[in-house]
PDB file of N, CA and C in Angstrom:
ATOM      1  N   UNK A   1       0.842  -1.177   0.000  1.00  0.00           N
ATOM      2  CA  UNK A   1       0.000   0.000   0.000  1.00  0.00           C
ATOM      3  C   UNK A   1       0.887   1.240   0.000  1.00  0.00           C
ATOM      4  N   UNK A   2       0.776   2.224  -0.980  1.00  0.00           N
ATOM      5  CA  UNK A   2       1.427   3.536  -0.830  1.00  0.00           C
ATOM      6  C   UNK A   2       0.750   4.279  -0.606  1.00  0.00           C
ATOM      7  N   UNK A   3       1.355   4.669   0.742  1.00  0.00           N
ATOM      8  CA  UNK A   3       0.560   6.101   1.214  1.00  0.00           C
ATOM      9  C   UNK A   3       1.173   7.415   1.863  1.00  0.00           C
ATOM     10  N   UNK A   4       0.744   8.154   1.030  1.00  0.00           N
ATOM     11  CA  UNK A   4       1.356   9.653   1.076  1.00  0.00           C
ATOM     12  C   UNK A   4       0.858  10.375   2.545  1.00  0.00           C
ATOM     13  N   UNK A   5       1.516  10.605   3.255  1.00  0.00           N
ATOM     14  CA  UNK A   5       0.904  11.574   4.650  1.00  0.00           C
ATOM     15  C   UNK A   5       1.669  12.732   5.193  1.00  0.00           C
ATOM     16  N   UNK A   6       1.094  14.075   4.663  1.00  0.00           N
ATOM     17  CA  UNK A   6       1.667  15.021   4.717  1.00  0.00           C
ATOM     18  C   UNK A   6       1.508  15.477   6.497  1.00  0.00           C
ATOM     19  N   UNK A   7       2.906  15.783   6.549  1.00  0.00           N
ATOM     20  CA  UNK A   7       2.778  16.778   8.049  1.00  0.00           C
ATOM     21  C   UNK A   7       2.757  18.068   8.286  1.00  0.00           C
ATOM     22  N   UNK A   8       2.787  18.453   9.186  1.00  0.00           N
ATOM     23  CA  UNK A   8       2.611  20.286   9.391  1.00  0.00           C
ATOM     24  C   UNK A   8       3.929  21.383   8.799  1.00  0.00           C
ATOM     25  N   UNK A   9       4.985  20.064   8.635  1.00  0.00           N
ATOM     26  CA  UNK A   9       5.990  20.706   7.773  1.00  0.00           C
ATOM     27  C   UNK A   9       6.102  21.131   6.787  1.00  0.00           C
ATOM     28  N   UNK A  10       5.331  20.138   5.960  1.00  0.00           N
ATOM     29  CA  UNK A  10       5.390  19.694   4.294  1.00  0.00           C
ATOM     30  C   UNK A  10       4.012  20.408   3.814  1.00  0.00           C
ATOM     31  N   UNK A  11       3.105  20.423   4.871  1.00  0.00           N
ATOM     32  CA  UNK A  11       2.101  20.708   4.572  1.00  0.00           C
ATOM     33  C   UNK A  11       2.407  22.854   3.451  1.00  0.00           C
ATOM     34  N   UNK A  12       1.685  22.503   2.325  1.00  0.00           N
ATOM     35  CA  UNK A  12       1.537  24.081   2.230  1.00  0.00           C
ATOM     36  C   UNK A  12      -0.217  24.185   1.644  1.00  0.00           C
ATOM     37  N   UNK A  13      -0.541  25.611   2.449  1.00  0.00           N
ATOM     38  CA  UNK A  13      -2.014  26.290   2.179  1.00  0.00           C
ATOM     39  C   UNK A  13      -1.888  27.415   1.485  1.00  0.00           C
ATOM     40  N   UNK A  14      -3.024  28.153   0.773  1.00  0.00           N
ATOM     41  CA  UNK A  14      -3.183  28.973   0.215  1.00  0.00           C
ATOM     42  C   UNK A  14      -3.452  30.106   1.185  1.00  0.00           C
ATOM     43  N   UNK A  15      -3.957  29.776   2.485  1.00  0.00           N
ATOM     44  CA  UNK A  15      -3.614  30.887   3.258  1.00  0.00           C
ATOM     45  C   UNK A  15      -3.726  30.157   5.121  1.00  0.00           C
ATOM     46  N   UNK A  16      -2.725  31.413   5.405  1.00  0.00           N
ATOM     47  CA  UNK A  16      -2.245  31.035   6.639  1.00  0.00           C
ATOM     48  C   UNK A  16      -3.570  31.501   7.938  1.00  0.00           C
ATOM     49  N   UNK A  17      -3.598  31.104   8.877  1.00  0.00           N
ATOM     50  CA  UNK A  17      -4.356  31.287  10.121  1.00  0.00           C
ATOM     51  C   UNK A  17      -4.074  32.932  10.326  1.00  0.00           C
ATOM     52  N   UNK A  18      -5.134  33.688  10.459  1.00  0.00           N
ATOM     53  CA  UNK A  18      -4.539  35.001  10.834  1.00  0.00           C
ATOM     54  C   UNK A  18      -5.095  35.416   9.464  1.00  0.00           C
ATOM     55  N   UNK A  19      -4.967  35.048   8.341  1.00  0.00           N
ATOM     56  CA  UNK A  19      -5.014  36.112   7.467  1.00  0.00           C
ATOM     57  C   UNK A  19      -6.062  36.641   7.329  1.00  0.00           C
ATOM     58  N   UNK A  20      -6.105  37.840   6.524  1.00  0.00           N
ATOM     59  CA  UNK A  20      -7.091  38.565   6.376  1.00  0.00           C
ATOM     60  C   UNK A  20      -7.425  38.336   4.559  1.00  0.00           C
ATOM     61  N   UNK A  21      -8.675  37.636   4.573  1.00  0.00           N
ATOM     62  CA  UNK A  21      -9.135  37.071   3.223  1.00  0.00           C
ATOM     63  C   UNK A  21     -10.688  38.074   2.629  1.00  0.00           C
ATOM     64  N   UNK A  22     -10.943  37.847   1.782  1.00  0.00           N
ATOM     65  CA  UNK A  22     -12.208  38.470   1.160  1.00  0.00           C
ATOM     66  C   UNK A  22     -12.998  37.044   0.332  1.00  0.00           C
ATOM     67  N   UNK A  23     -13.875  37.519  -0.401  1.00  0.00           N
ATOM     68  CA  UNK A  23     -14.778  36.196  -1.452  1.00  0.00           C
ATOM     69  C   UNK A  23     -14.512  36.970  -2.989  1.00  0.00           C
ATOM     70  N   UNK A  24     -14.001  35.806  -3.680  1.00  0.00           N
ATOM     71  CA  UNK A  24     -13.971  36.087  -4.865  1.00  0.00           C
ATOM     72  C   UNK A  24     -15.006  36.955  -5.970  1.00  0.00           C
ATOM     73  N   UNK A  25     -15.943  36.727  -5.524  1.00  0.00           N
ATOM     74  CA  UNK A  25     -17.102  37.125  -6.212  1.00  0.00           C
ATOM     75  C   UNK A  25     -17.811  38.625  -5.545  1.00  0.00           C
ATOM     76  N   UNK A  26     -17.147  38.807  -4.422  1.00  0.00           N
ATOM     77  CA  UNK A  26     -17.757  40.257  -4.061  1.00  0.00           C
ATOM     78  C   UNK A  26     -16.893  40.337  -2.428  1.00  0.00           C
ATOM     79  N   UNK A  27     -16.832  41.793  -2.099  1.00  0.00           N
ATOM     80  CA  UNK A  27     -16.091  42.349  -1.032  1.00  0.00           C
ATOM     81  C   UNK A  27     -16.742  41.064   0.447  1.00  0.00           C
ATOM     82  N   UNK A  28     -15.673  40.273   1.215  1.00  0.00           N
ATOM     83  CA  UNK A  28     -16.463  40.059   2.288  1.00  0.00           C
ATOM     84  C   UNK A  28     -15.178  40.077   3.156  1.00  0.00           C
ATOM     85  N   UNK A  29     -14.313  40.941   3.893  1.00  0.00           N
ATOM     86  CA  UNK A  29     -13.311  41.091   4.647  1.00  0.00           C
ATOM     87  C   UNK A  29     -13.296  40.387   5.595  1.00  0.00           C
ATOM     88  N   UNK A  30     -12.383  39.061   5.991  1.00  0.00           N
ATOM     89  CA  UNK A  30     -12.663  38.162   6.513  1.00  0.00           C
ATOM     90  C   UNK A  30     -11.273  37.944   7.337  1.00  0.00           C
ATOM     91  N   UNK A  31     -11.072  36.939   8.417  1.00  0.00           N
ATOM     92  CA  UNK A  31      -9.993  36.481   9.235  1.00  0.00           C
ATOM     93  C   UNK A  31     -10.007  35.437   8.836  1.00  0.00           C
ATOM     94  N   UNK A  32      -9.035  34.473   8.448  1.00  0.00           N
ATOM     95  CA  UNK A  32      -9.396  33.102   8.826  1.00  0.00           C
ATOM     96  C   UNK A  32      -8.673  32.501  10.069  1.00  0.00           C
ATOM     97  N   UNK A  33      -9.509  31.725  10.334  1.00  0.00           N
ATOM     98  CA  UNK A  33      -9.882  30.896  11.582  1.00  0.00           C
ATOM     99  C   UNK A  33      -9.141  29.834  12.107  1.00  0.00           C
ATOM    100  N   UNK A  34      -9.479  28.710  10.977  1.00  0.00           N
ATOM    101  CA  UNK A  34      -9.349  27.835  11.165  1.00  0.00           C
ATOM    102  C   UNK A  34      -9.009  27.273   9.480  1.00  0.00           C
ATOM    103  N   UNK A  35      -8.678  26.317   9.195  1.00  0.00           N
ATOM    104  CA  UNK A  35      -8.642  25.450   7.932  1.00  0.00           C
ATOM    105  C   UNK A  35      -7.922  23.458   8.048  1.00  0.00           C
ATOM    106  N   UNK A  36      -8.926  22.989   7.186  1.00  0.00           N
ATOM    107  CA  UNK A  36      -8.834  21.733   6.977  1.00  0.00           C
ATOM    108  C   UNK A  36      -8.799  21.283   5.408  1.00  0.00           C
ATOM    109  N   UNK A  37      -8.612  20.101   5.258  1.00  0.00           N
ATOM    110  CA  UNK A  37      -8.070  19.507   4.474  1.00  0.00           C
ATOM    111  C   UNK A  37      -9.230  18.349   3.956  1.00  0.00           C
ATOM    112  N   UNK A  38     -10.224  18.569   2.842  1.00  0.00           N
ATOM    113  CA  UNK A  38     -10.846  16.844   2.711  1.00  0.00           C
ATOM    114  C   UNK A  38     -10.470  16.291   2.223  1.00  0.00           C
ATOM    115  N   UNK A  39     -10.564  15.018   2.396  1.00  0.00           N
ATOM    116  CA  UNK A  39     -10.414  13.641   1.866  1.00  0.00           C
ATOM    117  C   UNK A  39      -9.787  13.717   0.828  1.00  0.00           C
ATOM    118  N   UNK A  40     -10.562  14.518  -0.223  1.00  0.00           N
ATOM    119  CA  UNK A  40     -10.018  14.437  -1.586  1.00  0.00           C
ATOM    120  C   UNK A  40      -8.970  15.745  -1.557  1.00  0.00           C
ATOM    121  N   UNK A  41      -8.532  16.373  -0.587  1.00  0.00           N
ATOM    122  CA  UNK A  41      -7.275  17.381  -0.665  1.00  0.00           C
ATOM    123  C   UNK A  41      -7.619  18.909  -0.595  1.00  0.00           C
ATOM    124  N   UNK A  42      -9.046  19.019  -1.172  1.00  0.00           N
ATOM    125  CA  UNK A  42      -9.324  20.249  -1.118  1.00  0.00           C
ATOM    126  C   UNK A  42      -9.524  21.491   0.236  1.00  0.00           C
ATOM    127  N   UNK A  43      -8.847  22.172   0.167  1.00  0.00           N
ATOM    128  CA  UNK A  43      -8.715  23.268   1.243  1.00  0.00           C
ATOM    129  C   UNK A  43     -10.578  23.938   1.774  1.00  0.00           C
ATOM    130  N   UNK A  44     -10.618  23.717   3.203  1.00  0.00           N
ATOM    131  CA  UNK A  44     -11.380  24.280   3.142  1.00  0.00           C
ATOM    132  C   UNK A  44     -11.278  25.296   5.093  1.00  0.00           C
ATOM    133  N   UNK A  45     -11.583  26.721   5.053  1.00  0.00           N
ATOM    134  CA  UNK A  45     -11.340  27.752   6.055  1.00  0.00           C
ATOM    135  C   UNK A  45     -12.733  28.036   6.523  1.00  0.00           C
ATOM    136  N   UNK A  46     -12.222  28.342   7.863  1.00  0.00           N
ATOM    137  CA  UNK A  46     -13.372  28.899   8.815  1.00  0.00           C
ATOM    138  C   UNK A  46     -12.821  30.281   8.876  1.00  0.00           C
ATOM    139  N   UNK A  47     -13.552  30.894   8.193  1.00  0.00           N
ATOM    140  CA  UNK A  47     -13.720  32.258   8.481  1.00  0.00           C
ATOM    141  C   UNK A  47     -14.196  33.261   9.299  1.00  0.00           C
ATOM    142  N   UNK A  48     -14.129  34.308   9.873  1.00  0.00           N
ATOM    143  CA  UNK A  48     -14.956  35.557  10.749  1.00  0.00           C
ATOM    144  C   UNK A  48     -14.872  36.837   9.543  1.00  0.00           C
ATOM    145  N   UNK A  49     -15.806  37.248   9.356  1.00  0.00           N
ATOM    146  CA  UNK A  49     -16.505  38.293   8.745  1.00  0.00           C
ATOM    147  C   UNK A  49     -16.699  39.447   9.660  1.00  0.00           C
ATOM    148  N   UNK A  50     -15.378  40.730   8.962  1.00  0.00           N
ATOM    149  CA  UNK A  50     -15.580  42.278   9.571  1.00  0.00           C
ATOM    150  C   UNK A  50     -16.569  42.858   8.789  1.00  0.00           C
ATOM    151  N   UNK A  51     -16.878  42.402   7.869  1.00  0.00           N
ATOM    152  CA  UNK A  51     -18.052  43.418   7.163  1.00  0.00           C
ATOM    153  C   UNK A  51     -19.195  44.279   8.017  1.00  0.00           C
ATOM    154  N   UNK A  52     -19.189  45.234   7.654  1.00  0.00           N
ATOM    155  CA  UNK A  52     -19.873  46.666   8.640  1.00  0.00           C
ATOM    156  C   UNK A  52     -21.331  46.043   8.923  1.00  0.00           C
ATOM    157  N   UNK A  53     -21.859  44.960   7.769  1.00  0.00           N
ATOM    158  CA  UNK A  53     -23.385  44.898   7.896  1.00  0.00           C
ATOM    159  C   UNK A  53     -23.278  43.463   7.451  1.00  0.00           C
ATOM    160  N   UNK A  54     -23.184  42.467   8.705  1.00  0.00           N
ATOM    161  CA  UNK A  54     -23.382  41.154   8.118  1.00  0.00           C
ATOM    162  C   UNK A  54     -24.028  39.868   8.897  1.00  0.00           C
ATOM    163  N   UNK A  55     -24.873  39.239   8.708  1.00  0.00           N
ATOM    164  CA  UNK A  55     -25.858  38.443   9.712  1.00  0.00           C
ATOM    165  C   UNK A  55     -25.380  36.763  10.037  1.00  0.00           C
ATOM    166  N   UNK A  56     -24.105  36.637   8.983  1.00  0.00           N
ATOM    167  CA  UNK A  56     -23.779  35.651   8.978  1.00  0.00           C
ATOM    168  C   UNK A  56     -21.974  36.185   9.662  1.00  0.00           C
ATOM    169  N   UNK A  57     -21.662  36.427  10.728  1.00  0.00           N
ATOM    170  CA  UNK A  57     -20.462  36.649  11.171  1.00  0.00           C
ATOM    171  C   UNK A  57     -19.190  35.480  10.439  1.00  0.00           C
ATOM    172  N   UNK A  58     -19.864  34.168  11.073  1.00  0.00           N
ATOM    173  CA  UNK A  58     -18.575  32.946  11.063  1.00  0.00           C
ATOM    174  C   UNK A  58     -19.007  32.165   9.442  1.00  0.00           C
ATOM    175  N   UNK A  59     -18.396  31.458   8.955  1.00  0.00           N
ATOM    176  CA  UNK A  59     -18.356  30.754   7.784  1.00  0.00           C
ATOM    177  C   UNK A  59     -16.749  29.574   7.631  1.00  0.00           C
ATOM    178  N   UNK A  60     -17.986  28.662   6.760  1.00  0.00           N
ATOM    179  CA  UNK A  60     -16.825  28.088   6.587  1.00  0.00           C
ATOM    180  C   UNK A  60     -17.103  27.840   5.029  1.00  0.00           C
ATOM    181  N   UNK A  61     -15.994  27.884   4.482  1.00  0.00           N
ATOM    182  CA  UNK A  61     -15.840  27.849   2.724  1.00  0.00           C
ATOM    183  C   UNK A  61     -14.721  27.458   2.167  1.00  0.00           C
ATOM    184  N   UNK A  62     -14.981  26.921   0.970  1.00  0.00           N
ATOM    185  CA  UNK A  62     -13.873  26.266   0.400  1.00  0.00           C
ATOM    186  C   UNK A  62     -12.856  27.318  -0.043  1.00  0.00           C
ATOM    187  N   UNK A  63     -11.551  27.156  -0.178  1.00  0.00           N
ATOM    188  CA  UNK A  63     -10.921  27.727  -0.331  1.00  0.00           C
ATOM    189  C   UNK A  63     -10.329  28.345  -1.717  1.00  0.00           C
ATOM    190  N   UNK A  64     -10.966  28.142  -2.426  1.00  0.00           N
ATOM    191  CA  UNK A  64     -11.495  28.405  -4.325  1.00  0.00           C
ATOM    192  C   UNK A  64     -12.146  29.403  -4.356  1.00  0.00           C
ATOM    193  N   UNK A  65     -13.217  29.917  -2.796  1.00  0.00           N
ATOM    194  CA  UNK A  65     -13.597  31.006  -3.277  1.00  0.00           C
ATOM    195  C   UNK A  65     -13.261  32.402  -2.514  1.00  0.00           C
ATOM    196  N   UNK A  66     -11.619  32.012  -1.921  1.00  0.00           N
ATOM    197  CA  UNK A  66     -11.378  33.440  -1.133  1.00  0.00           C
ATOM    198  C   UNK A  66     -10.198  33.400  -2.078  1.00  0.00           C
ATOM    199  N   UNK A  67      -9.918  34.430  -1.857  1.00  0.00           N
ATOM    200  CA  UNK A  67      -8.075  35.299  -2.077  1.00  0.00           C
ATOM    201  C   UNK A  67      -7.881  36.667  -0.738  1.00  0.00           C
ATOM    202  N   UNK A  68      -6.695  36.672  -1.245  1.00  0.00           N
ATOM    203  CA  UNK A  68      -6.417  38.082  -0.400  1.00  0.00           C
ATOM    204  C   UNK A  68      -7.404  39.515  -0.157  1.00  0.00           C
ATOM    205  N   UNK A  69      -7.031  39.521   0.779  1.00  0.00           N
ATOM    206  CA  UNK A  69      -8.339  40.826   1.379  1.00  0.00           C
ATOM    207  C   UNK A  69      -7.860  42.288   0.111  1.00  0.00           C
ATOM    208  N   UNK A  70      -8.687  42.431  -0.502  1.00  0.00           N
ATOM    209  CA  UNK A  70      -8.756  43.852  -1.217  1.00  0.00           C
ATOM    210  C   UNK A  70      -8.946  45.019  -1.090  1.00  0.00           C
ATOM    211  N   UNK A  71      -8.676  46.147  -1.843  1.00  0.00           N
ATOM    212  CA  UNK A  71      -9.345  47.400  -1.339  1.00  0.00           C
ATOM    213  C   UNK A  71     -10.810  47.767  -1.561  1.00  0.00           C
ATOM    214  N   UNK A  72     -11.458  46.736  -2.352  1.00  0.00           N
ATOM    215  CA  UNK A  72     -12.800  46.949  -2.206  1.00  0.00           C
ATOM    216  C   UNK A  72     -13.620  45.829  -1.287  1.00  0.00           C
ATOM    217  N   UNK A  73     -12.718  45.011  -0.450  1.00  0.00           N
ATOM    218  CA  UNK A  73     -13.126  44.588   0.783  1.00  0.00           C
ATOM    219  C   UNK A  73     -12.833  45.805   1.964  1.00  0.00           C
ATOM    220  N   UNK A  74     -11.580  46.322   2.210  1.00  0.00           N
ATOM    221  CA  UNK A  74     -11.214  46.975   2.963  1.00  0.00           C
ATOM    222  C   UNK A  74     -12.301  48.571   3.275  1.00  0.00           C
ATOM    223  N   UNK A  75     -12.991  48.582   2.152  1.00  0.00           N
ATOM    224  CA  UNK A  75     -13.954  49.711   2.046  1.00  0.00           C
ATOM    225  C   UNK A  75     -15.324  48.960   2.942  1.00  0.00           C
ATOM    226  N   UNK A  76     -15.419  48.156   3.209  1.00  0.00           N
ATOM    227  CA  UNK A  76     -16.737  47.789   4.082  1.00  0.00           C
ATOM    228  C   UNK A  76     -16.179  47.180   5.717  1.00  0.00           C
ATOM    229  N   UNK A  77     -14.754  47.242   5.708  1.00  0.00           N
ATOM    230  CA  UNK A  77     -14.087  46.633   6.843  1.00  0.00           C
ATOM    231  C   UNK A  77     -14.125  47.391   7.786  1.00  0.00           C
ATOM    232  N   UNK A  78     -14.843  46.553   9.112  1.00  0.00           N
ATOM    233  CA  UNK A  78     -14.669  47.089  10.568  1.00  0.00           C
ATOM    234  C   UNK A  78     -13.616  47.160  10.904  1.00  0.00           C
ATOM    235  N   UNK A  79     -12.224  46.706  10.593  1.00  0.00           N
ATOM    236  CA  UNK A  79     -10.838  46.864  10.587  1.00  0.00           C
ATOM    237  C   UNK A  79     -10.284  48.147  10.480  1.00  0.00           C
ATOM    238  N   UNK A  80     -10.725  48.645   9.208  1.00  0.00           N
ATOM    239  CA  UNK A  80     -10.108  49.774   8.615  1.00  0.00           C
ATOM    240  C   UNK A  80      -9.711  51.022   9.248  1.00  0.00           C
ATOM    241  N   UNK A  81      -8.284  51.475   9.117  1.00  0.00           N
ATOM    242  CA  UNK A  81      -8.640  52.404  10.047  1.00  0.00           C
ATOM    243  C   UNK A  81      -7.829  52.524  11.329  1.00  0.00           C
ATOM    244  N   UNK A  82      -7.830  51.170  12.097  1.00  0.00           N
ATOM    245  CA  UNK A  82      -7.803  50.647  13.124  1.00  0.00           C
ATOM    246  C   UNK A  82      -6.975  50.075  13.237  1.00  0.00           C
ATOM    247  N   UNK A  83      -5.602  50.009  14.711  1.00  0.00           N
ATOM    248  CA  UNK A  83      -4.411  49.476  14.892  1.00  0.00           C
ATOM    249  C   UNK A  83      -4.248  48.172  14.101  1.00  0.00           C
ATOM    250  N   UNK A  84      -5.330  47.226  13.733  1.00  0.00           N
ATOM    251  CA  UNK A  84      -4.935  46.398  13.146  1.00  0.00           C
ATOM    252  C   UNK A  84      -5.021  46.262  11.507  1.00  0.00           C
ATOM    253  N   UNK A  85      -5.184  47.272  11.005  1.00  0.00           N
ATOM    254  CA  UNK A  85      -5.353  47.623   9.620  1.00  0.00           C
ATOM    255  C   UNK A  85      -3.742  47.818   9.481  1.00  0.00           C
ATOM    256  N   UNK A  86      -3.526  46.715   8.686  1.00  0.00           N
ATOM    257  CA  UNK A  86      -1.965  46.538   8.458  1.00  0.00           C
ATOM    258  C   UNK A  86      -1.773  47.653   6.853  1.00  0.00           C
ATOM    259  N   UNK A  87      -2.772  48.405   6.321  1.00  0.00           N
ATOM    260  CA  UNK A  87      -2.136  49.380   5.907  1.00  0.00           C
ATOM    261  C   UNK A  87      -1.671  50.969   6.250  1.00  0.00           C
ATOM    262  N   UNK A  88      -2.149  50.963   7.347  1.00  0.00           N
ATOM    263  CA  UNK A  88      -1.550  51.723   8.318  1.00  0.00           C
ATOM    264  C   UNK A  88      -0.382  52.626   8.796  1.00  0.00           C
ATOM    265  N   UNK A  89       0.342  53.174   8.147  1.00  0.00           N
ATOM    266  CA  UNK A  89       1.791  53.843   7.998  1.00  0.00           C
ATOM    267  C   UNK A  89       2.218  53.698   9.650  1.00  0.00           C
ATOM    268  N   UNK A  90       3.267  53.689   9.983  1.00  0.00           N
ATOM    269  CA  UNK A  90       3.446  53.567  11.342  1.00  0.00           C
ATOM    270  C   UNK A  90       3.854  55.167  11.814  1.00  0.00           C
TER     271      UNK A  90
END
């Protein structure tokens, strides 16, 4: 039997714990949380949602449909602004 079993070393994600993510398809300024791995390999994150107006805070989604947090996420972000708004000039 060959079997491949990646560890926390080897392991690589499309995004790290901490980051600050959005949704492909429209602004949703997000943290991620948490992230796992299914069966079949595909990435999937637990997210928290800063969006100024949002009823669904936590999420979890595959990871196909975030990328990096944008400036037209950052325009609806409870972040913004704010010591932790890493665009922030020091």
């Amino acid at each position: 039997m060959n079997m491949h079993v990646l560890t926390a070393e080897t392991e690589t994600w499309q995004f790290e714990i901490d980051a600050l993510v959005t949704h492909r398809d429209g602004p949703m300024p997000s943290l991620v949380l948490s992230r796992v791995r299914t069966s079949k390999g595909h990435e999937v994150y637990g997210v928290r949602s800063f969006a100024f107006e949002d009823p669904n805070r936590d999420r979890i989604i595959m990871g196909e449909a975030l990328k990096p947090i944008d400036d037209a996420a950052w325009d609806v972000c409870l972040l913004a602004g704010t010591s932790l708004d890493p665009r922030a000039t020091a």
